[in-house]
C-alpha atoms as a PDB file:
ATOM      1  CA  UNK A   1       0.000   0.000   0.000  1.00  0.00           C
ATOM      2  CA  UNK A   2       0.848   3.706  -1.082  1.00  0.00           C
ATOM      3  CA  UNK A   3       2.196   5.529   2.178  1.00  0.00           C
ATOM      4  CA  UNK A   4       0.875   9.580   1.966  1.00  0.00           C
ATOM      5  CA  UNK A   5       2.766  12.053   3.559  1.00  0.00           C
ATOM      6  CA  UNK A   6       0.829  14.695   4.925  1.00  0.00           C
ATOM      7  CA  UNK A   7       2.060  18.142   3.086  1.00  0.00           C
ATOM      8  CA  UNK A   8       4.328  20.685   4.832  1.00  0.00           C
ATOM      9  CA  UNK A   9       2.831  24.220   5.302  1.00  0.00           C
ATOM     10  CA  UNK A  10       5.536  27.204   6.319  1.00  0.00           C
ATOM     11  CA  UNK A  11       3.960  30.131   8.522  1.00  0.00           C
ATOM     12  CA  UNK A  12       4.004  33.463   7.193  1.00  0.00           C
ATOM     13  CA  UNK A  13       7.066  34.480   9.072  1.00  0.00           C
ATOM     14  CA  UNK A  14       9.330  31.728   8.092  1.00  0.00           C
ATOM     15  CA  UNK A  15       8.265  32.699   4.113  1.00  0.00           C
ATOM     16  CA  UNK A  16       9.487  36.599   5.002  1.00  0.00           C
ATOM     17  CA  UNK A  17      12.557  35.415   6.367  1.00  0.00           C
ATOM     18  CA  UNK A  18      13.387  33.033   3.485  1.00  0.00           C
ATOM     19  CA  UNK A  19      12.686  35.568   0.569  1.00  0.00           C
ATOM     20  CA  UNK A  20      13.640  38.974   2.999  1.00  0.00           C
ATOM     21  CA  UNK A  21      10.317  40.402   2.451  1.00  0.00           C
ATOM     22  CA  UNK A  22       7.889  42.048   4.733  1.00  0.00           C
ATOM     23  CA  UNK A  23       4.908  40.539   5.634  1.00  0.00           C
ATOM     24  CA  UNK A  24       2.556  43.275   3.708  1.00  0.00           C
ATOM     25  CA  UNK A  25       5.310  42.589   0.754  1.00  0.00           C
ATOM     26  CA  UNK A  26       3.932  39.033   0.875  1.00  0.00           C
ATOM     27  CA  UNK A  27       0.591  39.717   1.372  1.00  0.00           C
ATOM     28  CA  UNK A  28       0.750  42.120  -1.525  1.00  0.00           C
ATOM     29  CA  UNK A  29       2.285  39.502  -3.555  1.00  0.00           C
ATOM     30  CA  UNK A  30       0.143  36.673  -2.380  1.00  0.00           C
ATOM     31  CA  UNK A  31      -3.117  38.887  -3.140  1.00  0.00           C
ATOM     32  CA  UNK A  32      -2.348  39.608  -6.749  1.00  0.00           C
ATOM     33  CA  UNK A  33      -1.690  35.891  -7.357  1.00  0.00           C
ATOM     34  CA  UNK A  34      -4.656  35.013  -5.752  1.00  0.00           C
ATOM     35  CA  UNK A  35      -7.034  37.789  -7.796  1.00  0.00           C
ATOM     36  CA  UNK A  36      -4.858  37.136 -11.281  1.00  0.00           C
ATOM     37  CA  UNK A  37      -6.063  33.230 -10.603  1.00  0.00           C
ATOM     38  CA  UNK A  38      -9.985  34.037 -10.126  1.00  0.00           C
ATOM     39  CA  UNK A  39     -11.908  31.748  -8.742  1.00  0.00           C
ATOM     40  CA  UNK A  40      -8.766  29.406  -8.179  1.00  0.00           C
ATOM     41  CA  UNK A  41      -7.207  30.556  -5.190  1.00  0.00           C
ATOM     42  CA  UNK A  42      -3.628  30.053  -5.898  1.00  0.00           C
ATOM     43  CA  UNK A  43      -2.687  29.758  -2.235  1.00  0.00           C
ATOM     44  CA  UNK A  44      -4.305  27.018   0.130  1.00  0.00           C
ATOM     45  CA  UNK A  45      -5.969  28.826   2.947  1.00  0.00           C
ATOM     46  CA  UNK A  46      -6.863  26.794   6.401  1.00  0.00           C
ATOM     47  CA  UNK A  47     -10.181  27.116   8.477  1.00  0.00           C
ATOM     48  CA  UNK A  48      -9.434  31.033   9.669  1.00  0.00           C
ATOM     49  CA  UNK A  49      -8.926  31.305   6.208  1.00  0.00           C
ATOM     50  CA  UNK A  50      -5.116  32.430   6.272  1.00  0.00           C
ATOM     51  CA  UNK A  51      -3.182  31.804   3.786  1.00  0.00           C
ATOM     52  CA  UNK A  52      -1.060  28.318   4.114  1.00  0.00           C
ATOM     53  CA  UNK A  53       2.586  28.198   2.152  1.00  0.00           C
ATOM     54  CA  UNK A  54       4.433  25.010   0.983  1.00  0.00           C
ATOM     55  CA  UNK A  55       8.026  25.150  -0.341  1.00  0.00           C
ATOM     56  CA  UNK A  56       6.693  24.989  -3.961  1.00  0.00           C
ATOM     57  CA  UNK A  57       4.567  28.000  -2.929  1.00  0.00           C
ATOM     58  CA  UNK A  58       8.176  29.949  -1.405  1.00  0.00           C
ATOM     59  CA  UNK A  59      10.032  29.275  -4.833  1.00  0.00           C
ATOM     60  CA  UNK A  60       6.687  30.107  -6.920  1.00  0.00           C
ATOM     61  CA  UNK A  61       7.367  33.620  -4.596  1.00  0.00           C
ATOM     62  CA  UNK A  62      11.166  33.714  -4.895  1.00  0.00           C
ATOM     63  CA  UNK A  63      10.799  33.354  -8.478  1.00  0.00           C
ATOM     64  CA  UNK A  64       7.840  36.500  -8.745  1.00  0.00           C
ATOM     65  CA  UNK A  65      10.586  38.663  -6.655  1.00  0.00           C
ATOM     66  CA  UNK A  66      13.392  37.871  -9.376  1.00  0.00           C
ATOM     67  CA  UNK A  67      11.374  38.406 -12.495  1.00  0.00           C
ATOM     68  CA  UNK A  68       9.908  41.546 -10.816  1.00  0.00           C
ATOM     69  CA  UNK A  69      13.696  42.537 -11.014  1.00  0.00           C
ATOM     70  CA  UNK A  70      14.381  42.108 -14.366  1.00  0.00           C
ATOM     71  CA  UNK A  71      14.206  44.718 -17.092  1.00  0.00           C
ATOM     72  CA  UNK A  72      11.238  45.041 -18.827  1.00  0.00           C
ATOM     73  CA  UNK A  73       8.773  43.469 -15.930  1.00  0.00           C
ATOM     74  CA  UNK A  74       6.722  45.020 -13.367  1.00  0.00           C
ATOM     75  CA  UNK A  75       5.106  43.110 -11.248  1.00  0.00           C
ATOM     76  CA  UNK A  76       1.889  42.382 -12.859  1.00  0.00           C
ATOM     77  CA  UNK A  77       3.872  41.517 -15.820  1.00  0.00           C
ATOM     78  CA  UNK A  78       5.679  38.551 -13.144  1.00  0.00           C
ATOM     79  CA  UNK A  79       2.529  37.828 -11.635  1.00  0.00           C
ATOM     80  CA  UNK A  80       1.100  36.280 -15.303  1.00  0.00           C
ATOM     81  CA  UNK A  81       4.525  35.252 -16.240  1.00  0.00           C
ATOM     82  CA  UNK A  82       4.190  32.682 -13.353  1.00  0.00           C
ATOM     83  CA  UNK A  83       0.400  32.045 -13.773  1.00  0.00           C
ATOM     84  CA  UNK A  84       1.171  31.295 -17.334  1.00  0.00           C
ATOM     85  CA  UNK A  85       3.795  28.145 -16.265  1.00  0.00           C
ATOM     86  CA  UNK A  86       0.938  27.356 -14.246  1.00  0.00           C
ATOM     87  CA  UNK A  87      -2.018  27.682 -16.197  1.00  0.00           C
ATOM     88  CA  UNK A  88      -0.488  27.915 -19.539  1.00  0.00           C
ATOM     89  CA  UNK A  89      -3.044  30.188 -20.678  1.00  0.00           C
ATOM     90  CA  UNK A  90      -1.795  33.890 -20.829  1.00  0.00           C
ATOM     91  CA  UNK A  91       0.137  35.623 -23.063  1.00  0.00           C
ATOM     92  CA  UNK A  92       0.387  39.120 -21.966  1.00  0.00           C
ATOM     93  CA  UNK A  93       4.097  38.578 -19.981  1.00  0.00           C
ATOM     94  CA  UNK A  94       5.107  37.811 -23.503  1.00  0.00           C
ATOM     95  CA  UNK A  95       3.701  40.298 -25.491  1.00  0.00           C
ATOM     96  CA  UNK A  96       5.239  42.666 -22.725  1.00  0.00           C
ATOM     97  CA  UNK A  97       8.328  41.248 -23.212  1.00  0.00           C
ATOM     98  CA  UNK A  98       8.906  40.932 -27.114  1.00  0.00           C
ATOM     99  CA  UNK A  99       7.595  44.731 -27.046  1.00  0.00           C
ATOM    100  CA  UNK A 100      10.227  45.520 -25.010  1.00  0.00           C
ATOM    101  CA  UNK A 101      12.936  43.425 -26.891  1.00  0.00           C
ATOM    102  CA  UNK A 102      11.299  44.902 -30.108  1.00  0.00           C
ATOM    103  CA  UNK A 103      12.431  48.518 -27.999  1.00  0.00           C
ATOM    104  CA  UNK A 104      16.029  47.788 -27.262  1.00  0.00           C
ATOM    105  CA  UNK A 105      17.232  48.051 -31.070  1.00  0.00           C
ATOM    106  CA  UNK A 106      16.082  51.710 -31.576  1.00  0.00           C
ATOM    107  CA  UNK A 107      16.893  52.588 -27.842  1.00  0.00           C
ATOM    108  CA  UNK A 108      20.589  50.823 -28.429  1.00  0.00           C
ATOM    109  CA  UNK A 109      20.515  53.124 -32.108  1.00  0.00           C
ATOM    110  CA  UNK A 110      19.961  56.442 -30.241  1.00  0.00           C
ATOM    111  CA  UNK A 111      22.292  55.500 -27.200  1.00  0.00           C
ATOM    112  CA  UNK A 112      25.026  54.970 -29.970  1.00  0.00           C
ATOM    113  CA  UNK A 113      24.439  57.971 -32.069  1.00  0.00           C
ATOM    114  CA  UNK A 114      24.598  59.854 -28.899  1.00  0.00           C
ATOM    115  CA  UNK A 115      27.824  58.593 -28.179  1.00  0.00           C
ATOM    116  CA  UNK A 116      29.071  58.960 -31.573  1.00  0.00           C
ATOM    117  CA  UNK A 117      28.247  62.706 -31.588  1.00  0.00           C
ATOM    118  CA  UNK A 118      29.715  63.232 -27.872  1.00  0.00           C
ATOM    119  CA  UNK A 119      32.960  61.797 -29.352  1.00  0.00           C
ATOM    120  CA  UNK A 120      32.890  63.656 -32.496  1.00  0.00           C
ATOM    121  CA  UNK A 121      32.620  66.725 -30.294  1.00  0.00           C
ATOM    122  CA  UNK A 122      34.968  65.853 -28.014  1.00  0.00           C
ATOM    123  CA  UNK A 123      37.688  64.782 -30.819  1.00  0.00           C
ATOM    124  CA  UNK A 124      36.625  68.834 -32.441  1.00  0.00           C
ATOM    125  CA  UNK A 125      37.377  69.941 -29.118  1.00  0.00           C
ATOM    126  CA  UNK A 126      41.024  68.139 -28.417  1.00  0.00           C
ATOM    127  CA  UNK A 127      41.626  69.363 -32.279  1.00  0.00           C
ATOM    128  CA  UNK A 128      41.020  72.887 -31.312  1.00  0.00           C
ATOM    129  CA  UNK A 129      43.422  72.925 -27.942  1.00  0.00           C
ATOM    130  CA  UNK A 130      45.845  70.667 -29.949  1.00  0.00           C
ATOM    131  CA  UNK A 131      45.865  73.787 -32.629  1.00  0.00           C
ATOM    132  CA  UNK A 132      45.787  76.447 -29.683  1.00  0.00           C
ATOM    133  CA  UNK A 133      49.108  75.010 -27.965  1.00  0.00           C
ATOM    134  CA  UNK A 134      51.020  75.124 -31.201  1.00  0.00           C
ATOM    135  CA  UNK A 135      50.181  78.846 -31.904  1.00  0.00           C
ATOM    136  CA  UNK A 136      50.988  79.101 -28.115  1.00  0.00           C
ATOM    137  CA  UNK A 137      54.275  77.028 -28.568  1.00  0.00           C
ATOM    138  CA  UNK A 138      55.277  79.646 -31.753  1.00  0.00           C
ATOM    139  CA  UNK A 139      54.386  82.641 -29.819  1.00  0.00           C
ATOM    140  CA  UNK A 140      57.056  81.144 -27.359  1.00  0.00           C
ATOM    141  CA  UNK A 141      59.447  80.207 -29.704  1.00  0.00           C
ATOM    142  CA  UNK A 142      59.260  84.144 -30.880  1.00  0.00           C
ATOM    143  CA  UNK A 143      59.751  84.843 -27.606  1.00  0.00           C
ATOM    144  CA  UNK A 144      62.665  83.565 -26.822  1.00  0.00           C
ATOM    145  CA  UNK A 145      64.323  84.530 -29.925  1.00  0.00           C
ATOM    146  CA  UNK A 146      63.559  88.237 -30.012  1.00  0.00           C
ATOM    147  CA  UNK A 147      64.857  87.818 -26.404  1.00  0.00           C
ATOM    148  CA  UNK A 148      67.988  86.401 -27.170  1.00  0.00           C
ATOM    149  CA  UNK A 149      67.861  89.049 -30.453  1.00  0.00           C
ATOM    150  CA  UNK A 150      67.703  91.977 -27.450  1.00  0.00           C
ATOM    151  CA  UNK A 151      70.674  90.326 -25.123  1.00  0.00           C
ATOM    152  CA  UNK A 152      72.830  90.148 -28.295  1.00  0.00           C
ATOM    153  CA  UNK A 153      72.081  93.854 -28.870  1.00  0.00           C
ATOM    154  CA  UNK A 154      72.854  94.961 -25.678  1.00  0.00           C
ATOM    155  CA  UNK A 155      75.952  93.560 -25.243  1.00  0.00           C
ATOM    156  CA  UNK A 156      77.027  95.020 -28.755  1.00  0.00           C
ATOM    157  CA  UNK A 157      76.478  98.889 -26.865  1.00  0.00           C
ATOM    158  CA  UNK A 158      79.357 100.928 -26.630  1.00  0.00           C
ATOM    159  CA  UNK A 159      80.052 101.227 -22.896  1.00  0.00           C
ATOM    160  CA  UNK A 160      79.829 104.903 -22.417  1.00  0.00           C
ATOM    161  CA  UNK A 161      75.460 104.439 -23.486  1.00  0.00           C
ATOM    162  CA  UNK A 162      74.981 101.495 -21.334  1.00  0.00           C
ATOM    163  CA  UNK A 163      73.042 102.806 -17.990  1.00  0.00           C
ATOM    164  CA  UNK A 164      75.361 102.660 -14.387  1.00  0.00           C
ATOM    165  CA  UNK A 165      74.323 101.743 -11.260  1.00  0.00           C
ATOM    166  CA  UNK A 166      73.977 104.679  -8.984  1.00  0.00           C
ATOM    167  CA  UNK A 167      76.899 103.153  -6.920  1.00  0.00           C
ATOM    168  CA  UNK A 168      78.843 102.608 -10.003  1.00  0.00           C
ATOM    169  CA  UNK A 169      78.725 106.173 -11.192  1.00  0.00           C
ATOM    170  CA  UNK A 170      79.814 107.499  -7.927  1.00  0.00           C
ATOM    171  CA  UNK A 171      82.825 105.263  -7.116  1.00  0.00           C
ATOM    172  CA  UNK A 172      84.093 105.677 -10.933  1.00  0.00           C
END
């Protein structure tokens, strides 16, 4: 004879603890499965008519907190993701999901012709410093020569035109 086991239910707190939620989080999250299921319940409720948890019921949960997460899903979007493995009857999760897939293309476009312009910018921008140091390295280069030009003149001045030091011109 077939031995049954009787089935294991968690308490509310033990299901918070397990995914880190609060207990409204859960509630939340156990409300919109139950109202997305209709007449169904999707949870198993006991005589005071609380809700009753089994460890298929905590990964259902865990797995409607990390497709929540993704990009592209809300929560609603979740919530008939994981009625749809269980029924196998809706579609929207999918819809939702191509249309966003269907998004990412022109969003990726825009991102890179953003990205191309910021660079072509930038490059215009290096190109214009690039072409400001050179004048600024020629100006310097001028400089220096008409500097060296000036020394070389002044030491070619006869030495009665070249200006004494006050000292000088009283001790000479």
């Amino acid at each position: 004879m077939k031995e049954i086991h009787p089935i294991d239910y968690v308490s509310t707190r033990v299901v918070c603890e397990r995914l880190s939620i609060q207990p409204s989080t859960l509630r939340k999250y156990a409300s919109l499965l139950d109202e997305k299921a209709g007449k169904d319940l999707y949870f198993t409720r006991d005589e005071s008519n609380n809700r009753l948890y089994t460890k298929e019921d905590i990964a259902t949960l865990q797995l409607l907190i990390d497709l929540k997460n993704k990009p592209g899903y809300t929560l609603d979007v979740a919530v008939n993701e994981i009625l749809g493995f269980r029924y196998n009857s809706d579609t929207t999760s999918d819809i939702a999901l191509k249309s966003s897939i269907n998004e990412l293309p022109s969003k990726l476009q825009l991102f890179v012709a953003q990205q191309n312009e910021y660079f072509a910018n930038y490059q215009a921008a290096l190109q214009k410093k690039d072409d400001q140091i050179e004048r600024l390295e020629k100006l310097v280069d001028s400089l220096v020569k008409s500097n060296i030009d000036t020394a070389n003149e002044t030491n070619n001045i006869p030495k009665k035109f070249k200006k004494k030091s006050f000292l000088k011109k009283i001790f000479d």
